[in-house]
Protein backbone atom coordinates (compact mmCIF):
# COMPACT_ATOMS: atom_id res chain seq x y z
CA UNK A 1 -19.69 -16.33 3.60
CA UNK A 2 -16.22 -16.02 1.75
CA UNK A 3 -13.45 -18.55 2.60
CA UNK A 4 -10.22 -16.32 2.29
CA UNK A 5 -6.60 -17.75 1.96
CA UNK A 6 -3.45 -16.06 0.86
CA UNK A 7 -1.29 -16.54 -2.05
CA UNK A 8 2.01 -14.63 -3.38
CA UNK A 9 2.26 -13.46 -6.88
CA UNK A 10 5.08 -11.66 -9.00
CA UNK A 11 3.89 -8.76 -10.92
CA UNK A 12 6.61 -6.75 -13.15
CA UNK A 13 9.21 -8.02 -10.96
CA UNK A 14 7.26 -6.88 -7.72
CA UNK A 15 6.27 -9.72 -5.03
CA UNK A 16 2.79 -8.82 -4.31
CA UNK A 17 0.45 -10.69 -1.94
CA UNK A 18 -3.44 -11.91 -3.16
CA UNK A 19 -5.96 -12.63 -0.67
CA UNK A 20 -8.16 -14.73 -2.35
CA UNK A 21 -11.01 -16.27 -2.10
CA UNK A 22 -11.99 -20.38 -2.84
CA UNK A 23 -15.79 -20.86 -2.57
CA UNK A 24 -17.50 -19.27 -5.75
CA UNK A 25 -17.55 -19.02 -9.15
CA UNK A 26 -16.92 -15.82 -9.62
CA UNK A 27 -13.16 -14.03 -8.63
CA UNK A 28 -12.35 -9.92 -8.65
CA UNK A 29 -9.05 -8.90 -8.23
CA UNK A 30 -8.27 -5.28 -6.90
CA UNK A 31 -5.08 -3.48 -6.13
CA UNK A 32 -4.87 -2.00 -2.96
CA UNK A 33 -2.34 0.41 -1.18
CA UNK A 34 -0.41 -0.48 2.32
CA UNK A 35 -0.28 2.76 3.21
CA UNK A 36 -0.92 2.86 7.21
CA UNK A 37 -4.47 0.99 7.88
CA UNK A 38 -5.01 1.13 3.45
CA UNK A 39 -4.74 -2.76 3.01
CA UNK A 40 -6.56 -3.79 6.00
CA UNK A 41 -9.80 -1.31 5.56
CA UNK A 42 -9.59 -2.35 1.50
CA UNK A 43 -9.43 -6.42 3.03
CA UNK A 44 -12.77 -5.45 4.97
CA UNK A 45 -14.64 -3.60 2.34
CA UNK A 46 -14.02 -6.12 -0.39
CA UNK A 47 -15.12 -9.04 2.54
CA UNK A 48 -18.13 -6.88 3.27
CA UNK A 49 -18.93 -6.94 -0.63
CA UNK A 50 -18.08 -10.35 -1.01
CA UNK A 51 -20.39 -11.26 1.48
CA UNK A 52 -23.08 -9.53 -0.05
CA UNK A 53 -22.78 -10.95 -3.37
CA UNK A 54 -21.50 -14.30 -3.23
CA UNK A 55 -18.67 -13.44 -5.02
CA UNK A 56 -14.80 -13.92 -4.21
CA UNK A 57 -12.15 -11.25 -4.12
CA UNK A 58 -8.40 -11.08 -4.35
CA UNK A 59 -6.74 -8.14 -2.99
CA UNK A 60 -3.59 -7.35 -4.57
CA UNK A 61 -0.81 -5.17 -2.29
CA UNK A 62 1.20 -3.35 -4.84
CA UNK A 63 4.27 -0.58 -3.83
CA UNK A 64 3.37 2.01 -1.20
CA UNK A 65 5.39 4.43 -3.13
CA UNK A 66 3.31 6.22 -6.52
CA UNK A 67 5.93 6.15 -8.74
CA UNK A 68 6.63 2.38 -8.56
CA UNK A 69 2.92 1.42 -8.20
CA UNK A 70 2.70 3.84 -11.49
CA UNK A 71 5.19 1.59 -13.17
CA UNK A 72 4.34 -1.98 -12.11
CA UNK A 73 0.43 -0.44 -13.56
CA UNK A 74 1.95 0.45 -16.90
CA UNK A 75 3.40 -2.84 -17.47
CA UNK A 76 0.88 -4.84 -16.54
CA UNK A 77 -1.45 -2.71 -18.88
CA UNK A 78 0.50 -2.64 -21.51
CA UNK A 79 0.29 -6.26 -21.63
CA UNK A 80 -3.17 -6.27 -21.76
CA UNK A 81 -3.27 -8.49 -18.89
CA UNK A 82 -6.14 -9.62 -17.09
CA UNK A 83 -4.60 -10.66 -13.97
CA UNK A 84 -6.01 -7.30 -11.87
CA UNK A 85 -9.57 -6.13 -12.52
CA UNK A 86 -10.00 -2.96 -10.66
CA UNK A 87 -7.18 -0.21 -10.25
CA UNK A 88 -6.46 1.96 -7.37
CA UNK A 89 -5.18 4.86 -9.18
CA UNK A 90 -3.93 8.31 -7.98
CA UNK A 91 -5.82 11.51 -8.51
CA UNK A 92 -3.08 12.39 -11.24
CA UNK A 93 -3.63 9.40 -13.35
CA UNK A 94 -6.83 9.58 -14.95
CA UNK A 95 -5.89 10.86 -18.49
CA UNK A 96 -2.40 8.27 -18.17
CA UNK A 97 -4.38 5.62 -17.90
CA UNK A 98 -7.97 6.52 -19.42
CA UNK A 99 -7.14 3.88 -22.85
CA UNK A 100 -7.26 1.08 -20.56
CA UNK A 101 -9.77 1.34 -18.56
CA UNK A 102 -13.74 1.10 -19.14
CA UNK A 103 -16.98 3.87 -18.95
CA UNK A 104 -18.02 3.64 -15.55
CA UNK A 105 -20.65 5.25 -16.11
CA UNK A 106 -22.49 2.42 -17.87
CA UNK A 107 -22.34 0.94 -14.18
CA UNK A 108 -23.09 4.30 -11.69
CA UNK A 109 -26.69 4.71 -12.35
CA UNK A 110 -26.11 8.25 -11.69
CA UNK A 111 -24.21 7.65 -7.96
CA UNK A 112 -21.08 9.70 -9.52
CA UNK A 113 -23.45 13.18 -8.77
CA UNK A 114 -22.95 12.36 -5.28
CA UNK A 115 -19.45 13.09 -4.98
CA UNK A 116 -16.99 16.05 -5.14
CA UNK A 117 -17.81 17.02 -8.83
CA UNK A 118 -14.23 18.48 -9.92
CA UNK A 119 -13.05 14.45 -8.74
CA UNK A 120 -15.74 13.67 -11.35
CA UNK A 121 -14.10 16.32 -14.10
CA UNK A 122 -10.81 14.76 -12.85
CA UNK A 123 -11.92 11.26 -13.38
CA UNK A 124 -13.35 11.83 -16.80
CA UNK A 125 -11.24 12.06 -19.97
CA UNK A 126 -12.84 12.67 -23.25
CA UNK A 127 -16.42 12.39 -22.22
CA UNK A 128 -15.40 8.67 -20.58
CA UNK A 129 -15.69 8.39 -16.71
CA UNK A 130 -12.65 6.26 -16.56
CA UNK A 131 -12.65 6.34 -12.49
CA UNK A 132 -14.56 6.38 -9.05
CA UNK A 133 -13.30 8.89 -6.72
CA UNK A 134 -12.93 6.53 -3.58
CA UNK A 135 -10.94 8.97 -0.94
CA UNK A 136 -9.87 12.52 -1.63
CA UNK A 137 -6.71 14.20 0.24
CA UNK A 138 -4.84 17.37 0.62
CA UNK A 139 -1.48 17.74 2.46
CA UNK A 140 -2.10 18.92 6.25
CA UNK A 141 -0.08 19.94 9.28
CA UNK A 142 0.62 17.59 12.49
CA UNK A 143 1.85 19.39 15.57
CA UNK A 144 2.69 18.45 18.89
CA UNK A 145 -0.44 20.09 21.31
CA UNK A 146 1.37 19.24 24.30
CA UNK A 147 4.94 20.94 23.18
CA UNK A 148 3.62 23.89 21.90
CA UNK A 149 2.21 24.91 25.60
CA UNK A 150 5.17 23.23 27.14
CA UNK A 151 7.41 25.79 25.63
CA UNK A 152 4.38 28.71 25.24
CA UNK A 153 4.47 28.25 21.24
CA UNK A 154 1.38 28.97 18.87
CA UNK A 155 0.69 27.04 16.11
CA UNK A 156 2.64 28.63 13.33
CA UNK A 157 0.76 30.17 10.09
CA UNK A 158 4.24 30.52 8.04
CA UNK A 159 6.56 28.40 7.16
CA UNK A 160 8.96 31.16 8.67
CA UNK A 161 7.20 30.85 12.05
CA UNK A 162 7.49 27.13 11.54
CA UNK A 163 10.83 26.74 10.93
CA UNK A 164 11.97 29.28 14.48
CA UNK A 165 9.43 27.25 16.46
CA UNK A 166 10.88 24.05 15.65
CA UNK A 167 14.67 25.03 16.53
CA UNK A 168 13.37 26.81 19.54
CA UNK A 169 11.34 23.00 20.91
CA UNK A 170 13.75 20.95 19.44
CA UNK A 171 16.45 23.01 20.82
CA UNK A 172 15.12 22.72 24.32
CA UNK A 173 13.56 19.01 23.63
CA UNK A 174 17.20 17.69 23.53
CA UNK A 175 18.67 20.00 26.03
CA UNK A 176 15.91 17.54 28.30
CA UNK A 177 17.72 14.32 26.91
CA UNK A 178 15.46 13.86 23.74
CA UNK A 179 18.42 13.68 21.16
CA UNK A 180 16.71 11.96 18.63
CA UNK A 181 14.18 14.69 18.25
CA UNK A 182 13.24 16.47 15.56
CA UNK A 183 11.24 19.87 14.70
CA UNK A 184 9.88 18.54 11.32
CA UNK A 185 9.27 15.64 9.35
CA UNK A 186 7.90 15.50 5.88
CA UNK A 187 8.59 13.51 2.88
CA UNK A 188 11.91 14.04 0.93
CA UNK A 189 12.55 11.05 -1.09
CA UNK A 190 12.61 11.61 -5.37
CA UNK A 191 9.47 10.39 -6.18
CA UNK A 192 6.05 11.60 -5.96
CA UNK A 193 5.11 12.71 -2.74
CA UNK A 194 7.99 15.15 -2.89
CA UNK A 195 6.24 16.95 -5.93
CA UNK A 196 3.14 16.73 -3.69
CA UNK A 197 5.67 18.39 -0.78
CA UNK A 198 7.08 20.89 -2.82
CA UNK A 199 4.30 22.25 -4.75
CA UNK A 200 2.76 23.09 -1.17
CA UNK A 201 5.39 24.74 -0.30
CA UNK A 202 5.82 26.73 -4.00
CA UNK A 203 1.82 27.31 -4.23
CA UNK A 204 1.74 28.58 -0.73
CA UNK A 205 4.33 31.78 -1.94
CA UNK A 206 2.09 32.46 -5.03
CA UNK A 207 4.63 30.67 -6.89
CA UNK A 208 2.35 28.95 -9.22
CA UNK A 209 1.98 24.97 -9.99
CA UNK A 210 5.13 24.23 -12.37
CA UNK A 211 2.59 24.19 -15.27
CA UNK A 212 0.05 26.59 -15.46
CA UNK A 213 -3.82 25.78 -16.83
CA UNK A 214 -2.99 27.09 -20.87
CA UNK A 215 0.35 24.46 -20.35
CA UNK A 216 2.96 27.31 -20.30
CA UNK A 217 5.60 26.33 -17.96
CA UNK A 218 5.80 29.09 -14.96
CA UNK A 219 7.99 27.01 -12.28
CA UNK A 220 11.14 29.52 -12.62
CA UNK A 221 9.75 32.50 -10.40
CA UNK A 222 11.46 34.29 -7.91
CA UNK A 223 8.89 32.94 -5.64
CA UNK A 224 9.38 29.02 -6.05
CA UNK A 225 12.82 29.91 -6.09
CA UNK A 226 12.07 31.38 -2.25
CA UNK A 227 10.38 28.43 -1.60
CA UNK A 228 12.79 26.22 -2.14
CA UNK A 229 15.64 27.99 -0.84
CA UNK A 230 13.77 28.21 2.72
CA UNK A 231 12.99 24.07 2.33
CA UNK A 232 16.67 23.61 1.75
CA UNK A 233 17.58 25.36 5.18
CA UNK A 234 15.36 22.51 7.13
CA UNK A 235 18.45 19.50 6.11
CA UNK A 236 19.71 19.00 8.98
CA UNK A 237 18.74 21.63 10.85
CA UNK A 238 15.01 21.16 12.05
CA UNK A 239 14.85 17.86 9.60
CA UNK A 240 17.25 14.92 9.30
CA UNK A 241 19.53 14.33 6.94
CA UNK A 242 17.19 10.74 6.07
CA UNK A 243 13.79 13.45 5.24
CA UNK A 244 15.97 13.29 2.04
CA UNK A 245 14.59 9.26 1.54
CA UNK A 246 11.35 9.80 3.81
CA UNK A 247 7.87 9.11 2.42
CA UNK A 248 4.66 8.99 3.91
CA UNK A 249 5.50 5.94 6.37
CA UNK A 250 8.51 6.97 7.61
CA UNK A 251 7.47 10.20 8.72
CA UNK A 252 4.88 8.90 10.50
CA UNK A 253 7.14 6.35 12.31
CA UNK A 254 9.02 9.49 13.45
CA UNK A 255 6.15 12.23 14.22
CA UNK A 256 4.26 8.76 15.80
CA UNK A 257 7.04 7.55 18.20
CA UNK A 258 7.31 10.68 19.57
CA UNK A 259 10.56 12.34 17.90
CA UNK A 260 9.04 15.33 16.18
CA UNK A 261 7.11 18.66 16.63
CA UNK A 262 5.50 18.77 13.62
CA UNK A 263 4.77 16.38 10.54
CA UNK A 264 3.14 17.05 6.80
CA UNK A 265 1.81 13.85 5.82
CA UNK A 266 -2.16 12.80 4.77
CA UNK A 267 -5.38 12.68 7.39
CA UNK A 268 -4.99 8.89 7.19
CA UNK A 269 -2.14 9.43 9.89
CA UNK A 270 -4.50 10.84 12.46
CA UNK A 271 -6.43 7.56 13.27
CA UNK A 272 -3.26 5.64 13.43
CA UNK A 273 -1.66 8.99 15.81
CA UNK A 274 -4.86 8.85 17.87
CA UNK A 275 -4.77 4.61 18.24
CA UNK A 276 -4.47 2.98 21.68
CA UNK A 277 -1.14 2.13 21.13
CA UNK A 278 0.53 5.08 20.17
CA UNK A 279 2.78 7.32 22.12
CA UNK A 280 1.47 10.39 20.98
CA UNK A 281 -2.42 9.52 21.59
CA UNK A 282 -4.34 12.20 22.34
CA UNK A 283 -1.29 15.07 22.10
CA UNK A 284 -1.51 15.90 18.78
CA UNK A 285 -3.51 18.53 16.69
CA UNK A 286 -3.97 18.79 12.77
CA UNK A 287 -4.58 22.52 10.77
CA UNK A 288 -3.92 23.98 7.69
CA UNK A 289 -0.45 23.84 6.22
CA UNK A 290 1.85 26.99 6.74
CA UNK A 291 1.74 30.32 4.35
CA UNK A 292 4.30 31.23 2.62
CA UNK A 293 5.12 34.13 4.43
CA UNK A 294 2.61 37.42 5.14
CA UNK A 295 1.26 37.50 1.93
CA UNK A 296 0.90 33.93 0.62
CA UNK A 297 -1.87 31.37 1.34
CA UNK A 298 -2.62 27.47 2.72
CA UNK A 299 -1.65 25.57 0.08
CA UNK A 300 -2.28 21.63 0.14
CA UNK A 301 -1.70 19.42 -2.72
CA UNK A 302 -5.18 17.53 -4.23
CA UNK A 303 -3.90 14.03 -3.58
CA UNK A 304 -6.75 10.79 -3.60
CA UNK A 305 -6.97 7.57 -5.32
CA UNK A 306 -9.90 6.27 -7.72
CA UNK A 307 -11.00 3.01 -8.60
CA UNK A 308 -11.13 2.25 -12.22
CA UNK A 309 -11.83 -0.96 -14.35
CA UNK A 310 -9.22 -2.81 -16.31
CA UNK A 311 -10.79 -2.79 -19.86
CA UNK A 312 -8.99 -6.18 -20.04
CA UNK A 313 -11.00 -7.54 -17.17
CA UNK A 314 -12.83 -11.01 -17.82
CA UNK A 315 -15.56 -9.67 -15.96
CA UNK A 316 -16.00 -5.96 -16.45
CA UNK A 317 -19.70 -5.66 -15.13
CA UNK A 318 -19.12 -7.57 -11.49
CA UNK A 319 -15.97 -5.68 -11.34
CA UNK A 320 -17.92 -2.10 -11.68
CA UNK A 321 -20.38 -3.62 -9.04
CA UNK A 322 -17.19 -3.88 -6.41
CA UNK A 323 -16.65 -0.30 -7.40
CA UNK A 324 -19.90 1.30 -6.67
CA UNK A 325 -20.13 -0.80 -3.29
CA UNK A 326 -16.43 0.95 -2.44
CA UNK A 327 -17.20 4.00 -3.23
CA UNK A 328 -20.88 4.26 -1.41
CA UNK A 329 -21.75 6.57 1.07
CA UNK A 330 -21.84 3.67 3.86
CA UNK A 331 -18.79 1.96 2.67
CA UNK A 332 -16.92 5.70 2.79
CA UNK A 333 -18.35 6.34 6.19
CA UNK A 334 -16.74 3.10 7.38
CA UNK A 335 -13.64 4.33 5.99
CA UNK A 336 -13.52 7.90 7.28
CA UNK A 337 -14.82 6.97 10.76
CA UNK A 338 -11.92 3.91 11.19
CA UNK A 339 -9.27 5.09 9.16
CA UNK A 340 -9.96 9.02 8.60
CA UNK A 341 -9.82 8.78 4.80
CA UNK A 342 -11.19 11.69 3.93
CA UNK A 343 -14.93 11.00 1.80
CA UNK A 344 -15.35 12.03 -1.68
CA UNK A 345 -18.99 12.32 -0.90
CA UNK A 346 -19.55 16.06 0.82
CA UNK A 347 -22.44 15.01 2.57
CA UNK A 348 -20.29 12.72 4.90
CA UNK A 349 -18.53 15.72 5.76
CA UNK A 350 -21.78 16.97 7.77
CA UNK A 351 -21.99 13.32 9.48
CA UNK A 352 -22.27 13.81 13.02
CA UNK A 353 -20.16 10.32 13.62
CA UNK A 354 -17.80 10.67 11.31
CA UNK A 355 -16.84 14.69 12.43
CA UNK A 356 -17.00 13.10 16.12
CA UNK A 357 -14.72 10.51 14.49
CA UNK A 358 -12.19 13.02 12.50
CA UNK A 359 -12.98 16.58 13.95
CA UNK A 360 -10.82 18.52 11.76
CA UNK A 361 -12.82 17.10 8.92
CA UNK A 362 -15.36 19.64 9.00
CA UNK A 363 -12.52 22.56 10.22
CA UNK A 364 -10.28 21.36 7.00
CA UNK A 365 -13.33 21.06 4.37
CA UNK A 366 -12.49 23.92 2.27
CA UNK A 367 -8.66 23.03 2.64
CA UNK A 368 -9.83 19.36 1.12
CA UNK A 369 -12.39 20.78 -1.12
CA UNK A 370 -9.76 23.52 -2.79
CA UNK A 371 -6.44 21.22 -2.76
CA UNK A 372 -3.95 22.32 -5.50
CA UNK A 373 -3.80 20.21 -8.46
CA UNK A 374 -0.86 19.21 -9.74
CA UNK A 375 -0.41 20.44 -13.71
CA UNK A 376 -1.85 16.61 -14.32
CA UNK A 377 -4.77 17.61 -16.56
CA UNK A 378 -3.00 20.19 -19.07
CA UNK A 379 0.15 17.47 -19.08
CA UNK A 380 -2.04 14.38 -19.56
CA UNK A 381 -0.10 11.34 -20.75
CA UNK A 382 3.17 13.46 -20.19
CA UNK A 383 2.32 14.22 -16.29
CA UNK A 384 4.83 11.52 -15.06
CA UNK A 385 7.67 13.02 -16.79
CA UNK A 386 7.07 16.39 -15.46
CA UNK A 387 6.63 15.36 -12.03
CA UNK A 388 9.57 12.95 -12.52
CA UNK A 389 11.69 16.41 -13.83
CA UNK A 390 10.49 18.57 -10.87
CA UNK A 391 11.34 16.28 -7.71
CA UNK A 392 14.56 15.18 -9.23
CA UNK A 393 15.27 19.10 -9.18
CA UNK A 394 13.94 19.71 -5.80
CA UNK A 395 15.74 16.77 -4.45
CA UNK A 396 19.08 18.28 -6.01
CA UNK A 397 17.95 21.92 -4.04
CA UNK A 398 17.43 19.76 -1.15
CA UNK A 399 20.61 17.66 -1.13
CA UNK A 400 22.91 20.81 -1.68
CA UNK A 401 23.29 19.26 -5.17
CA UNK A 402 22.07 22.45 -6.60
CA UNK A 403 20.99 25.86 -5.87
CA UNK A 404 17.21 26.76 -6.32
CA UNK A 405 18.03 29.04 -9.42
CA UNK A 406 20.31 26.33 -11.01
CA UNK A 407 18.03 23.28 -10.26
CA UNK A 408 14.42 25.66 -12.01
CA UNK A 409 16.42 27.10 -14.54
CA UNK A 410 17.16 23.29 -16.06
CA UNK A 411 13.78 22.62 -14.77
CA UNK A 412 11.82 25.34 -17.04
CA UNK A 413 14.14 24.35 -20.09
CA UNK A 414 13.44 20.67 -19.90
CA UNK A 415 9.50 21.22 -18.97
CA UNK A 416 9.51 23.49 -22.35
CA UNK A 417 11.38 21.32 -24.69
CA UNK A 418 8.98 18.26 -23.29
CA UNK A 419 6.14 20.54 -24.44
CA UNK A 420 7.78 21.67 -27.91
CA UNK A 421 5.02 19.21 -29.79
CA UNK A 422 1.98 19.79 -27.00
CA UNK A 423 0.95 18.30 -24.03
């Protein structure tokens, strides 16, 4: 068995922590997510590996928010260092970081036809497989069970119905002393999980995806515009003023302690809602996210990470090997069943312990099956910029900074002159 001690590191300015391991020869280093329970399932899998091969492992804990784990990534790569051998990248990263990272498929043996196949498209850029798909996502809704028959509410199916149900519970919620309560939390801050946020919201009013498949820029509609004019309402209102610097984690914190009706965040918040020590155990219930009005749809946002192999690795083959064992059908069971990360694998979804584990698993499938993509694959290396345009202009709607025909109008005319010379 692996003897594991800890040991700090600074990577591109960031502290990050390394669990490492003294006994063998042999040493993998993985980045890993904090995310709720992401570092501590990651910590098992890579012990349950480790023990398996006789090999050590260091898990690395990089930022919890996308854009800065995004950044430390592209320095360290760009460096050609060695120091982390297998990547935890986001669903949108693929074809940003495909030059640096090695053909997994020399290492599947054919596993990668077990899992969602458009992951598989996602994951491979110019014939390469440059990724695993280790847990898929899409955005989802968190409500209160208990509230909503407290105060004879439905479950809303707009974001219209939504937003009156929240004033009406939170309006009565503090009447009853609760003044720190809240109709909806989500995240807000300027940085990725806003575009996630937003994009729902646009997608679900037939708005489009800010970049549509043939890379013509379709973001300034009357229907995003909607969209974002009904999100801006929510500021202090049925949200607080701090949504505006919320992500995932602070959401939760709020939804979790009790202080909200409903929450958009991930499915990895329903194990941690559902723990023993939570106040909200047991009172809350998880569907699709609101249409946009009558005539729009469920929209959530394809989120998931990968694991993908630093072509600068010292090790390349043992580091695939860690890969494969992550990304197995036992090792995402595990997963799903403790944590409710969603499996990339569909048969899991028909696993009678894991949909006694995560019920709304196998209500949600199509919702997690059919998540909308951000424009990732038509942007390719430009994708961060284009997110980085579009929640900076959303934020501005949001903070009263601009109005939504102001903030897409700049929007489409920076998107287009980023395009001028192809995506």
């Amino acid at each position: 068995m692996s003897r594991f001690t800890i040991k700090h590191l600074m990577f591109g300015g960031a502290a990050v922590c390394l669990l490492a391991g003294g006994l063998h020869a042999k040493t993998v280093t993985i980045s890993c997510g904090a995310v709720g329970a992401e570092r501590q399932l990651c910590e098992e899998g890579t012990r349950l590996w480790s023990e398996k091969t006789g090999h050590d492992v260091q898990v690395v804990s990089t930022p919890n928010s996308a854009t800065e784990r995004l950044s430390l990534y592209q320095q360290l790569l760009a460096a050609q260092s060695g120091d982390v051998d297998v990547f935890q990248i986001d669903v949108v990263w693929p074809g940003m970081l495909a030059n640096h990272m090695i053909d997994l498929s020399e290492y599947t043996e054919g596993t990668e036809s077990d899992h969602f196949q458009p992951l598989i498209r996602n994951n491979t850029v110019d014939g390469k497989l440059v990724a695993m798909p280790w847990f898929t996502d899409a955005g989802v809704l968190y409500y209160r069970k208990d509230l909503l028959e407290k105060y004879g509410q439905s479950v809303p199916e707009t974001w219209e119905q939504l937003t009156t149900t929240a004033e009406t519970v939170m309006a009565a919620e503090r009447e009853a002393g609760q003044d720190k309560f809240w109709g909806f939390v989500w995240q807000g801050r300027a940085y990725e999980g806003l575009t996630c946020d937003a994009l729902e919201w646009v997608a679900s009013y037939n708005g489009g995806t800010i970049v549509n498949a043939e890379g013509d820029v379709t973001i300034n509609n009357p229907q995003a515009r909607k969209a974002l004019a009904l999100a801006s309402e929510w500021i202090g209102t049925i949200s607080p003023q701090s949504v505006l610097n919320y992500t995932e984690e602070e959401a939760r914190g709020v939804f979790q302690s009790g202080n909200a009706l409903f929450m958009r965040n991930w499915p990895y918040a329903w194990s941690l809602a559902q723990s023993d020590d939570s106040p909200v155990k047991g009172k809350v219930g998880v569907v699709a996210l609101p249409r946009g009005g009558e005539n729009g749809r469920h929209a959530g946002t394809l989120g998931g990470w990968q694991l993908a192999v630093s072509k600068y690795s010292d090790d390349a083959p043992l580091a695939a090997d860690l890969v494969r064992y992550l990304t197995s059908y036992e090792e995402q069971k595990r997963r799903a069943i403790q944590g409710s990360y969603n499996p990339t694998i569909p048969a899991l979804y028909k696993d009678d312990e894991v949909l006694a584990a995560v019920p709304f698993f196998g209500e949600l499938f199509e919702t997690f099956k059919n998540g909308v993509p951000r424009p990732s694959s038509v942007t390719g290396e430009k994708y961060g910029r284009v997110s980085n345009a579009f929640f900076n202009s959303v934020h501005d709607v949001l903070s009263g900074d601009a109005n939504p025909e102001q903030a897409l109008s700049g929007l489409e005319r920076d998107l287009r002159r980023l395009s001028r010379r192809g995506w």
